[in-house]
N, C-alpha and C. Protein backbone atom coordinates (compact mmCIF):
# COMPACT_ATOMS: atom_id res chain seq x y z
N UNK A 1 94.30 88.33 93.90
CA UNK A 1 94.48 87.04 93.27
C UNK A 1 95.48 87.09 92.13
N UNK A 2 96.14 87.99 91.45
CA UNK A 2 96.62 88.16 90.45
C UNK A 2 97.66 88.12 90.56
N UNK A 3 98.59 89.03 91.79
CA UNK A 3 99.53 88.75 92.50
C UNK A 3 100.02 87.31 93.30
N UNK A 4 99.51 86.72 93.39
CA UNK A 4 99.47 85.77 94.18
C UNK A 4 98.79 83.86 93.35
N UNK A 5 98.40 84.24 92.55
CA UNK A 5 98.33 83.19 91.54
C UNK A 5 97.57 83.58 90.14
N UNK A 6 98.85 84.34 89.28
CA UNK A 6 98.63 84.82 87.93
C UNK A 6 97.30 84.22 87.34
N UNK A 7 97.52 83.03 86.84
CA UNK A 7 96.54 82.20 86.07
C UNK A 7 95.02 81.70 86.76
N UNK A 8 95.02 82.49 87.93
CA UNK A 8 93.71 82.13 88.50
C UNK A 8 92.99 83.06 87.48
N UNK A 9 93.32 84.47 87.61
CA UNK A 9 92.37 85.70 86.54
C UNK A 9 91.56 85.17 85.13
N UNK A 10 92.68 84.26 84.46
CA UNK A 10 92.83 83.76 83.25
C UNK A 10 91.45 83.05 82.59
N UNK A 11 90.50 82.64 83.33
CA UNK A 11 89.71 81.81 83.08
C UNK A 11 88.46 82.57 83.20
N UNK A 12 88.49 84.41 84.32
CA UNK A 12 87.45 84.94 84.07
C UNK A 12 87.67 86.17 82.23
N UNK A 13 88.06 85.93 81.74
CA UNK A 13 89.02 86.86 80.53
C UNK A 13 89.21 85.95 79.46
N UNK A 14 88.65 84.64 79.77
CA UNK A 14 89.01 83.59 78.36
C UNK A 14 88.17 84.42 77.48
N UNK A 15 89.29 84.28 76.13
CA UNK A 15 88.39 84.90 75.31
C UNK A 15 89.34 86.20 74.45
N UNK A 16 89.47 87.02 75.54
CA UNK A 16 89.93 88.10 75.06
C UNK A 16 91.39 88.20 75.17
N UNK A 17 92.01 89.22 73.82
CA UNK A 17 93.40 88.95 73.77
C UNK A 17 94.06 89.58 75.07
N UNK A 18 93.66 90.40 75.57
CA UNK A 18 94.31 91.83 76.00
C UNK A 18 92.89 92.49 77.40
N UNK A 19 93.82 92.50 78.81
CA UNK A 19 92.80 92.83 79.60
C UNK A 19 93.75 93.75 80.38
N UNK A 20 93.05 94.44 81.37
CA UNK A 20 93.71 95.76 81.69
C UNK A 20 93.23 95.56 83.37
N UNK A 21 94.10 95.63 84.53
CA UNK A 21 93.36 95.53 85.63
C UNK A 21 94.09 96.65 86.52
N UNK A 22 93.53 98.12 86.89
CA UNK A 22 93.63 99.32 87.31
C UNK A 22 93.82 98.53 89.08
N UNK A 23 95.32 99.10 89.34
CA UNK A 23 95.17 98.37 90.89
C UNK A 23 95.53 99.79 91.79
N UNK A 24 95.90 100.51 91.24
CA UNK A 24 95.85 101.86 91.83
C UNK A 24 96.71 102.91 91.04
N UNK A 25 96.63 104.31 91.65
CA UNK A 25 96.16 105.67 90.88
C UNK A 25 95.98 106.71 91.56
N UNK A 26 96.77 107.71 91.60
CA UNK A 26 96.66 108.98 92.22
C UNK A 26 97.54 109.90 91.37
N UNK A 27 97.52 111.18 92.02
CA UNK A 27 98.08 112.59 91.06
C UNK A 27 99.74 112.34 90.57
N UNK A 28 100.50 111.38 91.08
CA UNK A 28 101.88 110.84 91.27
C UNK A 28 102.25 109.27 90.45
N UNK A 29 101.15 108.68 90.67
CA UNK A 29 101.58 107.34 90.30
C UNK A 29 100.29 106.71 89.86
N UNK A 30 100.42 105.76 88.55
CA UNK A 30 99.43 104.67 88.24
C UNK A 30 100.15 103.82 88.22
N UNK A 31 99.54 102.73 88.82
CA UNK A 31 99.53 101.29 89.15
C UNK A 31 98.50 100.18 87.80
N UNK A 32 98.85 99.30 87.47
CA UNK A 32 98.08 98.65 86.70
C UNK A 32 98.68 97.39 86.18
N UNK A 33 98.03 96.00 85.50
CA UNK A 33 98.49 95.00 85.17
C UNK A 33 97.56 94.56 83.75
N UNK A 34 98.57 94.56 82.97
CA UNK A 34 97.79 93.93 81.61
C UNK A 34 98.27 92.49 81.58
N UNK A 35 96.98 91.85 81.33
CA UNK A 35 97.04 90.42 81.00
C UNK A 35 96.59 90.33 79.26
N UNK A 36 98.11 89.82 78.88
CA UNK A 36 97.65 89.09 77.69
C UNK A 36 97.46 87.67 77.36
N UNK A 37 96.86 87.03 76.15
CA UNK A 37 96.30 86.25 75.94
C UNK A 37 97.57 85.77 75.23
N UNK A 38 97.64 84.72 74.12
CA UNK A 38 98.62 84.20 72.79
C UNK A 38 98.62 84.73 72.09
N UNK A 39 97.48 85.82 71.74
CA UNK A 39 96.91 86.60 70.03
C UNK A 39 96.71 87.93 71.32
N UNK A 40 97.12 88.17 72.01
CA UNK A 40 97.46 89.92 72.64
C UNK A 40 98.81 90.44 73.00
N UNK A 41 98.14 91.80 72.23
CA UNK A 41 99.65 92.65 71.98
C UNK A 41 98.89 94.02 72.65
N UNK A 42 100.87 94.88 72.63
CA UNK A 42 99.97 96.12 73.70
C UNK A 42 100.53 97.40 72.30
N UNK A 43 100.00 97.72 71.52
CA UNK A 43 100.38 98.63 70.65
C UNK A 43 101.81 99.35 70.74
N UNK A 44 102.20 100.01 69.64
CA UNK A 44 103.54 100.50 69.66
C UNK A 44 103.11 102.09 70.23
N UNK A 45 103.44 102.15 71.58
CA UNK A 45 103.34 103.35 72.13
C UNK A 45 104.57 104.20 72.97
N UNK A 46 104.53 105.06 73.46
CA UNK A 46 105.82 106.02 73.92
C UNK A 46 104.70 106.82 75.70
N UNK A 47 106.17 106.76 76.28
CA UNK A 47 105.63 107.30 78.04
C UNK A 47 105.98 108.83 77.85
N UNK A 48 105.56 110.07 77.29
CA UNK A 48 106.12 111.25 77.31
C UNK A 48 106.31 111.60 78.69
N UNK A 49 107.34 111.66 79.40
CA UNK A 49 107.59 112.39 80.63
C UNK A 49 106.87 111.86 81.56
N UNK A 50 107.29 110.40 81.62
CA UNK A 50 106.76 109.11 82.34
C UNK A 50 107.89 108.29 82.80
N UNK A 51 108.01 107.75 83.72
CA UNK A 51 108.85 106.38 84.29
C UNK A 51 107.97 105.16 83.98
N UNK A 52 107.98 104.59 82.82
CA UNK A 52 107.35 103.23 83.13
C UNK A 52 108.45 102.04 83.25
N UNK A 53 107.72 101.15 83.60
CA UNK A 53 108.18 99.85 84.60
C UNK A 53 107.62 98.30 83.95
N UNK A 54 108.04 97.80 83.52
CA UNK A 54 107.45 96.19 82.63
C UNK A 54 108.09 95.32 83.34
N UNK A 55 107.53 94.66 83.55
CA UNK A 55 107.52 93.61 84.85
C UNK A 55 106.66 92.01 84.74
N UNK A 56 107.17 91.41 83.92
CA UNK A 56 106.26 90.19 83.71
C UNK A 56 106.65 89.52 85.03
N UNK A 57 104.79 89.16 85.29
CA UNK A 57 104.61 88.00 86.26
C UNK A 57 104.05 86.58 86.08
N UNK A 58 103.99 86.32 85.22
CA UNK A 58 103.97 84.90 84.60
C UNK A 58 104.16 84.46 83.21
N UNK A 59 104.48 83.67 82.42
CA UNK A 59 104.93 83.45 81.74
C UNK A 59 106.14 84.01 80.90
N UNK A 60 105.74 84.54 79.55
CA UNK A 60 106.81 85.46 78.70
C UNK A 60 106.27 86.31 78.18
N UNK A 61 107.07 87.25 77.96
CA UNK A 61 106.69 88.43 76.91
C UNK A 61 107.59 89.08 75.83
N UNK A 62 107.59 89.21 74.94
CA UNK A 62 108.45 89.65 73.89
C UNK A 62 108.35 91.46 73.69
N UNK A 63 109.12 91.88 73.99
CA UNK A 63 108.84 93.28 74.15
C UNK A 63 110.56 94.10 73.08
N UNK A 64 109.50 94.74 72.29
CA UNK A 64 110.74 95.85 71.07
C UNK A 64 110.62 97.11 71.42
N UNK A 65 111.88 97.73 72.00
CA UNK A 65 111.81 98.99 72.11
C UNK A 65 113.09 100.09 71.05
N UNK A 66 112.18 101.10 71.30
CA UNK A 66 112.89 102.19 70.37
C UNK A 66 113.12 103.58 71.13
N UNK A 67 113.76 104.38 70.36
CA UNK A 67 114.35 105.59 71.03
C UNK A 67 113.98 106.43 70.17
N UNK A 68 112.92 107.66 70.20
CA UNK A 68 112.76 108.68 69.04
C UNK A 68 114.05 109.38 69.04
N UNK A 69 114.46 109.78 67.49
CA UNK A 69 115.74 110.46 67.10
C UNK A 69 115.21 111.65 66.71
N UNK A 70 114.04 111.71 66.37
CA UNK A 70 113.51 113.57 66.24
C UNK A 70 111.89 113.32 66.40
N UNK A 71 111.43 114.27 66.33
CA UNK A 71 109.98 114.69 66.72
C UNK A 71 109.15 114.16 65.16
N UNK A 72 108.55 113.59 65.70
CA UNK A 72 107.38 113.12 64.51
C UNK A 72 107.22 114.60 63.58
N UNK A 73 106.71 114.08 62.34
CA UNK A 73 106.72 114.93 61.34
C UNK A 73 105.61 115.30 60.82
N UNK A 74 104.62 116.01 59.83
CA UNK A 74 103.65 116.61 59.73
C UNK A 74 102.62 115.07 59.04
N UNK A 75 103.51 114.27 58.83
CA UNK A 75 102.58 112.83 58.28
C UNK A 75 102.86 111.81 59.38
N UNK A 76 103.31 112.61 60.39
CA UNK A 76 103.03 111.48 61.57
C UNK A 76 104.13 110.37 62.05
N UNK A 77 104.87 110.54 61.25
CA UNK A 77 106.50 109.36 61.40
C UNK A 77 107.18 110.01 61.73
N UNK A 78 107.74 109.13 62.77
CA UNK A 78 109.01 109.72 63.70
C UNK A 78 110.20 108.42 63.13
N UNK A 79 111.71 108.90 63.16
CA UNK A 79 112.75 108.36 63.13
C UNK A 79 112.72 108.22 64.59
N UNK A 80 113.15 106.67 64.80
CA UNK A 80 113.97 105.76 65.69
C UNK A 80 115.24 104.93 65.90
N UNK A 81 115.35 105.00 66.83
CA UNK A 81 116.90 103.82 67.12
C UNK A 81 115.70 102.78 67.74
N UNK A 82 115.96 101.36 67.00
CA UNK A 82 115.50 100.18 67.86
C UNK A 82 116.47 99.68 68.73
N UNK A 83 116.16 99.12 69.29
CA UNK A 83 117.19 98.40 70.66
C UNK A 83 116.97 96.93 70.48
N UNK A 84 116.34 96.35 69.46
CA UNK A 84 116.23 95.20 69.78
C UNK A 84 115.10 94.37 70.15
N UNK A 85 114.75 93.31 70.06
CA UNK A 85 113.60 92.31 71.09
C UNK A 85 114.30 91.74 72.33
N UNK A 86 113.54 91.79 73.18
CA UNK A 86 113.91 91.20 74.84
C UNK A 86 112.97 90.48 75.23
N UNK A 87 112.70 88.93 74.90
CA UNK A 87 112.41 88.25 75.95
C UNK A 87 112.37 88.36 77.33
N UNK A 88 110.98 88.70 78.06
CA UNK A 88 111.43 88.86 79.32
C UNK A 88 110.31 87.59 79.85
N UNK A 89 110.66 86.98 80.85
CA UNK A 89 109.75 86.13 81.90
C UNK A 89 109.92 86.57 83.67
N UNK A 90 109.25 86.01 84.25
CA UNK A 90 108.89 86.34 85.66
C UNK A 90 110.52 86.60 86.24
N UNK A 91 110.97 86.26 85.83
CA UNK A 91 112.95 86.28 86.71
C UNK A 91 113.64 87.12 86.42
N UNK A 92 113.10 88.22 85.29
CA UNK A 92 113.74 89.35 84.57
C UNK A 92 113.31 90.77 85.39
N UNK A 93 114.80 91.63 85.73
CA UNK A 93 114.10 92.89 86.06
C UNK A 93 113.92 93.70 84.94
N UNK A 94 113.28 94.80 85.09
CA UNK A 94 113.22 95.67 84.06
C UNK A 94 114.18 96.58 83.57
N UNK A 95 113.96 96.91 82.09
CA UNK A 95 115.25 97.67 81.64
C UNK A 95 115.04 98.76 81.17
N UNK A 96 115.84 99.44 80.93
CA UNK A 96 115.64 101.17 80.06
C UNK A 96 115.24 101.10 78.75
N UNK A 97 114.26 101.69 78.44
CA UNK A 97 113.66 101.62 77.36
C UNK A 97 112.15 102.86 77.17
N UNK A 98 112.42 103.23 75.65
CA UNK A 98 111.22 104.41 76.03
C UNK A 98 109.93 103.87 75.46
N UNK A 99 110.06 103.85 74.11
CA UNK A 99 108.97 103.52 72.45
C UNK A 99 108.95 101.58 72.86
N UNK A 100 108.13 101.28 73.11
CA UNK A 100 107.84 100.15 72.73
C UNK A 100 106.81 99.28 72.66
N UNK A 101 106.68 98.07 72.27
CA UNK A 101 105.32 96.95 71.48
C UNK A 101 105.73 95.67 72.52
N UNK A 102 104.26 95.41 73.20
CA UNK A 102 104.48 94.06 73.49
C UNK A 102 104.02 93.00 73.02
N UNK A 103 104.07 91.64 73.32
CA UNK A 103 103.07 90.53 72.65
C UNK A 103 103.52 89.36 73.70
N UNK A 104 102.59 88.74 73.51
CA UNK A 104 102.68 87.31 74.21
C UNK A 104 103.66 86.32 73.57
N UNK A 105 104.99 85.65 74.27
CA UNK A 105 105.99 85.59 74.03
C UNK A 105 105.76 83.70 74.18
């Protein structure tokens, strides 16, 4: 149903900012779809020695990505290059990008 009419999901998840739906998973590849809300965001995180793939299927998403310039430091901060904010909606393919934050756009 999610594939095939986004906003049907929407009404069992009222409520919550941020939902997570595992659609498949093996030793090679995870599969998965986060649905956010208006007030859900997906933390500022990094794919270590990962291909990920962002792919909005309905509406918008505002997504900031960054590039680590050296290895985090003994208090935990890493130097970055930002790239910017990218509006993306359902008509957008995905782009290169490593470090980044999403939110409901």
């Amino acid at each position: 149903d999610i594939l095939t009419d986004p906003q049907a999901v929407f009404h069992l998840i009222k409520g919550l900012p941020l939902y997570y739906v595992d659609l498949y998973e093996d030793k090679n590849v995870s599969i998965g779809v986060f649905l956010l809300n208006k007030s859900g965001k997906i933390p500022l995180h990094d794919h270590p020695r990962m291909t990920g793939v962002i792919k909005c299927i309905e509406g918008s998403i505002k997504v900031s990505s960054y590039t680590s310039v050296e290895q985090a430091k003994e208090d935990g901060i890493t130097l970055a290059t930002p790239h910017g904010d990218v509006i993306m909606s359902r008509v957008d393919r995905p782009k290169n990008a490593h470090t980044h934050f999403a939110k409901y756009s």
